[in-house]
N, C-alpha and C. Protein backbone atom coordinates (compact mmCIF):
# COMPACT_ATOMS: atom_id res chain seq x y z
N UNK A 1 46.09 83.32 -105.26
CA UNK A 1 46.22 84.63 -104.67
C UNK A 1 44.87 85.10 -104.10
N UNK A 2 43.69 84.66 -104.65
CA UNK A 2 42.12 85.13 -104.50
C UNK A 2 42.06 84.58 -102.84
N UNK A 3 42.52 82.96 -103.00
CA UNK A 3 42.08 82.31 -101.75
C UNK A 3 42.96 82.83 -100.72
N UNK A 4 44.32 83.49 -100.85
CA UNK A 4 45.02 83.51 -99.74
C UNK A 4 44.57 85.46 -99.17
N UNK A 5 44.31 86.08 -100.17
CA UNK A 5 43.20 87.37 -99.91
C UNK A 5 41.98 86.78 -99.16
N UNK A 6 41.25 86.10 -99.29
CA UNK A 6 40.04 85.67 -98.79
C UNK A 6 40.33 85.12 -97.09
N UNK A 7 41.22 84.28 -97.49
CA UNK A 7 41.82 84.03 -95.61
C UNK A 7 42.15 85.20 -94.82
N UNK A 8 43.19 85.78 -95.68
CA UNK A 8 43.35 87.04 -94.75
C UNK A 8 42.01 88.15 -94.21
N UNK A 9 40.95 88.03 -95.22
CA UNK A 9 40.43 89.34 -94.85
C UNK A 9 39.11 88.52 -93.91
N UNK A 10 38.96 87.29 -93.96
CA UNK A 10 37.96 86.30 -93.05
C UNK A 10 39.31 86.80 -91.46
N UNK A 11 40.40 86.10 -91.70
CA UNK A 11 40.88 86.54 -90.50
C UNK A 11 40.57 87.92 -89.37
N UNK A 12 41.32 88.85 -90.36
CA UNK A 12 40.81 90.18 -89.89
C UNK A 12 39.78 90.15 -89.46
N UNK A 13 38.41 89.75 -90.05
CA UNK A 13 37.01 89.95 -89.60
C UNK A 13 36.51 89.23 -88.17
N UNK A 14 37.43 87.75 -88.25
CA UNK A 14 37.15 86.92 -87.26
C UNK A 14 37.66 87.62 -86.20
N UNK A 15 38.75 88.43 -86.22
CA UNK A 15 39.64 88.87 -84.94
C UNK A 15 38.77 90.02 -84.86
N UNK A 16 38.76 91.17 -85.39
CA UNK A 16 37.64 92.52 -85.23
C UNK A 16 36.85 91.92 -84.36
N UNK A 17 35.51 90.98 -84.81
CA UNK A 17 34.83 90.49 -84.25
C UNK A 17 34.49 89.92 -82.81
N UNK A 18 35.79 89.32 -82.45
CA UNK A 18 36.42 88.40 -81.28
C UNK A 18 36.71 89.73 -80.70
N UNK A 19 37.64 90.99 -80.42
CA UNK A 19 38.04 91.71 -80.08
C UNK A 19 36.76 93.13 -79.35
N UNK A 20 35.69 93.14 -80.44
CA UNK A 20 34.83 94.08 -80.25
C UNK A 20 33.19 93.17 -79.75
N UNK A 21 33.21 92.10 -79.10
CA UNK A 21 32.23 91.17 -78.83
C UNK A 21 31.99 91.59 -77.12
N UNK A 22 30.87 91.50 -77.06
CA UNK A 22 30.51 91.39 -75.96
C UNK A 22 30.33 89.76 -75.27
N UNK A 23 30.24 89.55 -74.06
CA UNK A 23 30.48 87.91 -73.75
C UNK A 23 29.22 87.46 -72.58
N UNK A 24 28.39 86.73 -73.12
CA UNK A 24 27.66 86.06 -72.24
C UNK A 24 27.53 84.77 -71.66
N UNK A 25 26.81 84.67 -70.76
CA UNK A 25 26.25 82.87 -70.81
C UNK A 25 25.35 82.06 -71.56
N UNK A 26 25.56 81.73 -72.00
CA UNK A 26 23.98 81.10 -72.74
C UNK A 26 24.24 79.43 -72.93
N UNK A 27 22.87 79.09 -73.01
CA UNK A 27 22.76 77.69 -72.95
C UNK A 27 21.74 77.18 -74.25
N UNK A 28 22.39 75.87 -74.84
CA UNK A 28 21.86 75.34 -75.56
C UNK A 28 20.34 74.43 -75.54
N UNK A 29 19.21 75.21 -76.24
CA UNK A 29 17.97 74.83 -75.53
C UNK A 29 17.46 73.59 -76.42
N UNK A 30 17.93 73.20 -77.48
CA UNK A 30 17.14 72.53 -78.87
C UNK A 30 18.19 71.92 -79.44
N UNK A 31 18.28 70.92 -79.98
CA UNK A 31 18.99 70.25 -81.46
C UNK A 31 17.97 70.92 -82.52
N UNK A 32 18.29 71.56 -83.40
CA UNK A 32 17.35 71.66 -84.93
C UNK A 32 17.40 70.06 -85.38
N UNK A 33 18.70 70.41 -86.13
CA UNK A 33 18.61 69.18 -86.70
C UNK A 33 20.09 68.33 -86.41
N UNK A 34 20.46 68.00 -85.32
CA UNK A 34 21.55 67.09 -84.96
C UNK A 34 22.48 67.80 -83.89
N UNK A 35 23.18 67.52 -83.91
CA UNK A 35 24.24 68.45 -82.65
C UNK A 35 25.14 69.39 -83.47
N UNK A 36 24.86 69.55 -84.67
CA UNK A 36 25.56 69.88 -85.52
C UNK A 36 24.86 71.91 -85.83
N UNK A 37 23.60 71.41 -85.18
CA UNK A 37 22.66 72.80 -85.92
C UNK A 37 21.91 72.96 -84.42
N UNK A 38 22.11 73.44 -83.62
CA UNK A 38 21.84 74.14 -82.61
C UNK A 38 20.87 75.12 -82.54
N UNK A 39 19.92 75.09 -81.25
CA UNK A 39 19.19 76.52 -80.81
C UNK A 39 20.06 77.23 -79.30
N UNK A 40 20.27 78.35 -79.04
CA UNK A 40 21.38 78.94 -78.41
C UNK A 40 20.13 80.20 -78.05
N UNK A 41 19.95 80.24 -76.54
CA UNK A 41 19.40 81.29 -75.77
C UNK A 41 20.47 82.16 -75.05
N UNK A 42 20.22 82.94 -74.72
CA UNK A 42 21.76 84.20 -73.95
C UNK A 42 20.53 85.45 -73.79
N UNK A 43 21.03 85.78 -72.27
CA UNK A 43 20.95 86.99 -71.88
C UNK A 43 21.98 88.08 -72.00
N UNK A 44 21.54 89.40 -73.11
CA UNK A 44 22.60 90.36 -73.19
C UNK A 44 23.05 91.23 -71.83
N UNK A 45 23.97 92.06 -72.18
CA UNK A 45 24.29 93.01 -70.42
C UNK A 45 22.76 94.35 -70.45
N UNK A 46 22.24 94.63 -71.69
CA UNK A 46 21.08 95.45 -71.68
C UNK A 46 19.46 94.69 -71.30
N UNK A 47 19.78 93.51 -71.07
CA UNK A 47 18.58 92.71 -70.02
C UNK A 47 17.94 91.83 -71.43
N UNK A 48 18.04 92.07 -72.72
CA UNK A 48 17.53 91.61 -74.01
C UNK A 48 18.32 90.18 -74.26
N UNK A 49 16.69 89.31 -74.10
CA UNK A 49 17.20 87.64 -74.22
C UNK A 49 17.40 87.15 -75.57
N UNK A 50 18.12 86.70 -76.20
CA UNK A 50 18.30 86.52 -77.39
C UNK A 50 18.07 84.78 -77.25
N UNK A 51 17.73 84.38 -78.51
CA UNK A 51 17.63 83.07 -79.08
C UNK A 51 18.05 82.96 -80.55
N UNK A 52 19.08 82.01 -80.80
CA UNK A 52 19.46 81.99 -82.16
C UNK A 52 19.53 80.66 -82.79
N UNK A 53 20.43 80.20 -84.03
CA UNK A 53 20.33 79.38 -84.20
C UNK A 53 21.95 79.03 -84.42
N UNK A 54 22.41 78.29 -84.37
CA UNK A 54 23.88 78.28 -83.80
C UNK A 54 24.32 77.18 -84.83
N UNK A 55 24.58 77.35 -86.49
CA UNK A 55 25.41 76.57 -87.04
C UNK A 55 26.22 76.37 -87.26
N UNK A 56 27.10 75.12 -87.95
CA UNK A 56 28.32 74.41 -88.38
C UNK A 56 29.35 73.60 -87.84
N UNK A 57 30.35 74.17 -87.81
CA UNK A 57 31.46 72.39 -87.36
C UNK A 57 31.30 73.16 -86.08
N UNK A 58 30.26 72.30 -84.47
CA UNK A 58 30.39 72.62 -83.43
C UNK A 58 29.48 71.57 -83.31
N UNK A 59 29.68 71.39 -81.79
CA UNK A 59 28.81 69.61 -81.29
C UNK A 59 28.41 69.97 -79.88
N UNK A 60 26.83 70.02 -80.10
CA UNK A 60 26.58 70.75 -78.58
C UNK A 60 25.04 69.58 -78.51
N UNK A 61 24.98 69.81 -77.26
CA UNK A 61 23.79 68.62 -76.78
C UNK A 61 23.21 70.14 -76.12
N UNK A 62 21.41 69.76 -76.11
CA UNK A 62 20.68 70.24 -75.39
C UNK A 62 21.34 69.87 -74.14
N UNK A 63 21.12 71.46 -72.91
CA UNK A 63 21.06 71.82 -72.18
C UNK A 63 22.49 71.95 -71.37
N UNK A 64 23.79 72.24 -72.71
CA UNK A 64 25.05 72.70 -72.58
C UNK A 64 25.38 73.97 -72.65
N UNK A 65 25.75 74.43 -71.52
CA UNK A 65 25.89 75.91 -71.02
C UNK A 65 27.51 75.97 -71.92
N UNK A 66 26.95 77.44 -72.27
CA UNK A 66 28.35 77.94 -73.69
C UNK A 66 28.23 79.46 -73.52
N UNK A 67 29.18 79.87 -74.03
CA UNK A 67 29.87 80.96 -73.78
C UNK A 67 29.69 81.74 -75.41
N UNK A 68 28.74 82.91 -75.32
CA UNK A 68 28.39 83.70 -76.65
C UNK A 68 29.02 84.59 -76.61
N UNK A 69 29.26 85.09 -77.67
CA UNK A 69 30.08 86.28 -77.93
C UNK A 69 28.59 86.96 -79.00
N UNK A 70 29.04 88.38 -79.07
CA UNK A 70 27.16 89.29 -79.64
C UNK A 70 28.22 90.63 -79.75
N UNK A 71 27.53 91.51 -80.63
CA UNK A 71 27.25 93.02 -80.71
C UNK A 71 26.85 93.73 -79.75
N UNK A 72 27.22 94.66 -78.90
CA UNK A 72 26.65 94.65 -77.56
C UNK A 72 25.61 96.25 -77.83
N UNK A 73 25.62 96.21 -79.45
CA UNK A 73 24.77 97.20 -79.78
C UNK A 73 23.64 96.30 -80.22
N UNK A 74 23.79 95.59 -81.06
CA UNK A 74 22.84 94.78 -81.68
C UNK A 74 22.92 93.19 -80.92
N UNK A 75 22.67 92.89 -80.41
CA UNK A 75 22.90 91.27 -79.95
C UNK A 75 21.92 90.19 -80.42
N UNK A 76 21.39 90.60 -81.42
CA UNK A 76 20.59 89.72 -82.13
C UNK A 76 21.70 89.68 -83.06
N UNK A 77 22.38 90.57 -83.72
CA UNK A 77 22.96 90.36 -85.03
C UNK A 77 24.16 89.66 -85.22
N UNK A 78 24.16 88.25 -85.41
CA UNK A 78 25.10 87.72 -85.85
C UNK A 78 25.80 87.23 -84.27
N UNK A 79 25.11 86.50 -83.56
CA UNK A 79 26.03 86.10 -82.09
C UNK A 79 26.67 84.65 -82.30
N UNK A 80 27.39 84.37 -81.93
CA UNK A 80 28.43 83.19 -82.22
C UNK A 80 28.80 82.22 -80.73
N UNK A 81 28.72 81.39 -80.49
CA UNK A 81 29.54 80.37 -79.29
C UNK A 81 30.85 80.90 -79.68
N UNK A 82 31.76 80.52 -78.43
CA UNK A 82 32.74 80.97 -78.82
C UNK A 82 33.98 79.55 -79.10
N UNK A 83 33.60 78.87 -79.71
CA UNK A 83 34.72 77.84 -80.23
C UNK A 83 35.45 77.80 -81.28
N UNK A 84 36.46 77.45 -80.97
CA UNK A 84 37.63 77.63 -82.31
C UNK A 84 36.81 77.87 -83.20
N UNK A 85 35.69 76.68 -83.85
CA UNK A 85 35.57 75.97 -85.37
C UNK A 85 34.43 77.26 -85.36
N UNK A 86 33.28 77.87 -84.41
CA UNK A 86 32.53 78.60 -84.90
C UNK A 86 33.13 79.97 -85.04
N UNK A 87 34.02 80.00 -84.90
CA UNK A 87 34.45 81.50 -84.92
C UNK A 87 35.54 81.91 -85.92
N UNK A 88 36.34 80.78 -86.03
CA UNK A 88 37.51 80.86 -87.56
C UNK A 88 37.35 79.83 -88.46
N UNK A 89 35.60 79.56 -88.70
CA UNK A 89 35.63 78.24 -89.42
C UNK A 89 35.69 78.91 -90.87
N UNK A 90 35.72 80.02 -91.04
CA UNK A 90 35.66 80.50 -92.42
C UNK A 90 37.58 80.95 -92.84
N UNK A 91 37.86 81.13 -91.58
CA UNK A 91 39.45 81.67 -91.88
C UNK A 91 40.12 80.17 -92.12
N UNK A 92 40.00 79.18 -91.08
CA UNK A 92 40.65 77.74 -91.59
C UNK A 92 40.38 77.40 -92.68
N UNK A 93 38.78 77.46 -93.33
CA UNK A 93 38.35 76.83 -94.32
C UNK A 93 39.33 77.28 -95.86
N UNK A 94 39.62 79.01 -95.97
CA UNK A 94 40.31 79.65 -96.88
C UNK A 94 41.54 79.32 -96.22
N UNK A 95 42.18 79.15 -94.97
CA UNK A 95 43.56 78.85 -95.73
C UNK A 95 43.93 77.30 -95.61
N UNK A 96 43.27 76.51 -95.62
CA UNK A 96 42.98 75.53 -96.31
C UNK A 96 43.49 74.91 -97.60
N UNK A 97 41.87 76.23 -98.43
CA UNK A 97 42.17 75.87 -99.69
C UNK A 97 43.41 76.96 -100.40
N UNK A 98 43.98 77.98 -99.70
CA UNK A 98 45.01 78.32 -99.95
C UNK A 98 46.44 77.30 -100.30
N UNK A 99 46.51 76.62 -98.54
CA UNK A 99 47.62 75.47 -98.59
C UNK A 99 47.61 74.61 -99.56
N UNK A 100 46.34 74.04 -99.96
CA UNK A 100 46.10 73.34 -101.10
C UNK A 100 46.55 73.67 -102.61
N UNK A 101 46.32 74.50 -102.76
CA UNK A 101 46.30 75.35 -103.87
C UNK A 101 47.86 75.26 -103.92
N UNK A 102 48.65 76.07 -103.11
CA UNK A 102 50.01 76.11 -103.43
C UNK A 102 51.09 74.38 -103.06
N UNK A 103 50.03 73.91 -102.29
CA UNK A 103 51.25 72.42 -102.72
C UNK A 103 51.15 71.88 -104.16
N UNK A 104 49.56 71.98 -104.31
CA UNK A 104 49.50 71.71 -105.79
C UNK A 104 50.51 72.49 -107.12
N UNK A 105 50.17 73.70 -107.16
CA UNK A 105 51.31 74.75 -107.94
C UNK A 105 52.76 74.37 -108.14
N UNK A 106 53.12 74.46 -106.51
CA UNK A 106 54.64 73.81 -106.15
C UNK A 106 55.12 72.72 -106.90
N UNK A 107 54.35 71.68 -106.54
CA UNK A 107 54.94 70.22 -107.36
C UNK A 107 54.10 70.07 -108.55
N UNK A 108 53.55 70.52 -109.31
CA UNK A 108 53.11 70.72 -110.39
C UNK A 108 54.67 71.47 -111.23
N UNK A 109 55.13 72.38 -110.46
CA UNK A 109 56.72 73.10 -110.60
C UNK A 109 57.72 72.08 -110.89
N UNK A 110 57.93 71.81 -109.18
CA UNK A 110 59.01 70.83 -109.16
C UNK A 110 58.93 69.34 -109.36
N UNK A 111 57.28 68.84 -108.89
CA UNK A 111 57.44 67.04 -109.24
C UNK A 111 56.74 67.33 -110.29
N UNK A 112 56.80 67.68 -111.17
CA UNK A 112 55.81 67.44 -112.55
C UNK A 112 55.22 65.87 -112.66
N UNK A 113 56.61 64.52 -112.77
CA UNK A 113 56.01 63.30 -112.63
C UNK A 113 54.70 63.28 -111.60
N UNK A 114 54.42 63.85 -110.51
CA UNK A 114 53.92 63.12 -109.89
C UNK A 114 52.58 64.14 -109.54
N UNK A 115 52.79 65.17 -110.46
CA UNK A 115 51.20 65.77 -110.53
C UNK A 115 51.15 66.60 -111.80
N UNK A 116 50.75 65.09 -112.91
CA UNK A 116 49.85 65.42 -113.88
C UNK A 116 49.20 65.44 -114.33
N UNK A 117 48.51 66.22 -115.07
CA UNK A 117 46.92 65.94 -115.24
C UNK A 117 46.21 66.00 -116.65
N UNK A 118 45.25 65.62 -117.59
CA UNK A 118 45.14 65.68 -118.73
C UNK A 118 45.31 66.69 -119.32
N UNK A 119 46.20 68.20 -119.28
CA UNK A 119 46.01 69.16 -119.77
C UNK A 119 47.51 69.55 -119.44
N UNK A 120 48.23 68.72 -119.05
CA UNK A 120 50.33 69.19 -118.64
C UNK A 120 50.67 68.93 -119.80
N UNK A 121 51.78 69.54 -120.30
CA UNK A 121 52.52 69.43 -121.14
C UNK A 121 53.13 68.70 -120.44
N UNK A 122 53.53 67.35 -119.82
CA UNK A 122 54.53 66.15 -120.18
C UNK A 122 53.78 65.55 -120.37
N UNK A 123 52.24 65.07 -120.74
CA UNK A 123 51.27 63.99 -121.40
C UNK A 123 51.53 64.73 -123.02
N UNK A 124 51.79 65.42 -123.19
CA UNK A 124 51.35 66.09 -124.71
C UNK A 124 52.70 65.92 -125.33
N UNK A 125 54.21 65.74 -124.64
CA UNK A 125 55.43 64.93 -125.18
C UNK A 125 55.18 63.93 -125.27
N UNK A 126 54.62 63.02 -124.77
CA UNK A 126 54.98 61.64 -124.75
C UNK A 126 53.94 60.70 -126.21
């Protein structure tokens, strides 16, 4: 129930976010450390150049022009590329382990044979 609260309210946030974003150009100036961990320059619409650091499941090569999404009050705070994985990688990730969670439950229910574990009562009959 924790994890499927946690998806929902990452959702909400991801969409707020997506919805109230301002949208620029910006281009990828640096690998940190792999294509995996990015440096990300963008000019805001108030003339303020931002440079960030652009992590997680996203695959960008120096000098790949991308599309930022920013605070168009703050555009330092918290600006994002705008790809699936950087922008709902926290909402997939919770319902995820939501889906997980309840196939496990489920057939723990109904296949008991076939998901048990040292602590089920059908090891403690037998």
């Amino acid at each position: 129930c924790l994890m499927l609260t946690l998806a929902v309210f990452a959702a909400i946030n991801d969409y707020e976010y997506i919805q109230n974003s301002a949208r620029a150009h910006g281009i990828v100036i640096k690998q940190n450390h792999g294509k995996h961990h990015v440096e990300i320059k963008f000019t805001a619409a108030s003339g303020e150049v931002v440079q960030y650091p652009q992590n997680g499941d996203i695959s960008y090569e120096a000098g790949d022009e991308v599309t930022v999404l920013y605070d168009p009050k703050e555009p330092s705070r918290h600006p994002s590329t705008d790809g699936i994985r950087a922008l709902w990688g926290s909402t997939i990730f919770f319902s995820f382990l939501t889906l997980g969670a309840l196939i496990v439950s489920l057939g723990s229910i109904f296949f008991p044979k076939y998901f048990t574990g040292p602590f089920s009562r059908s090891r403690k009959e037998e």
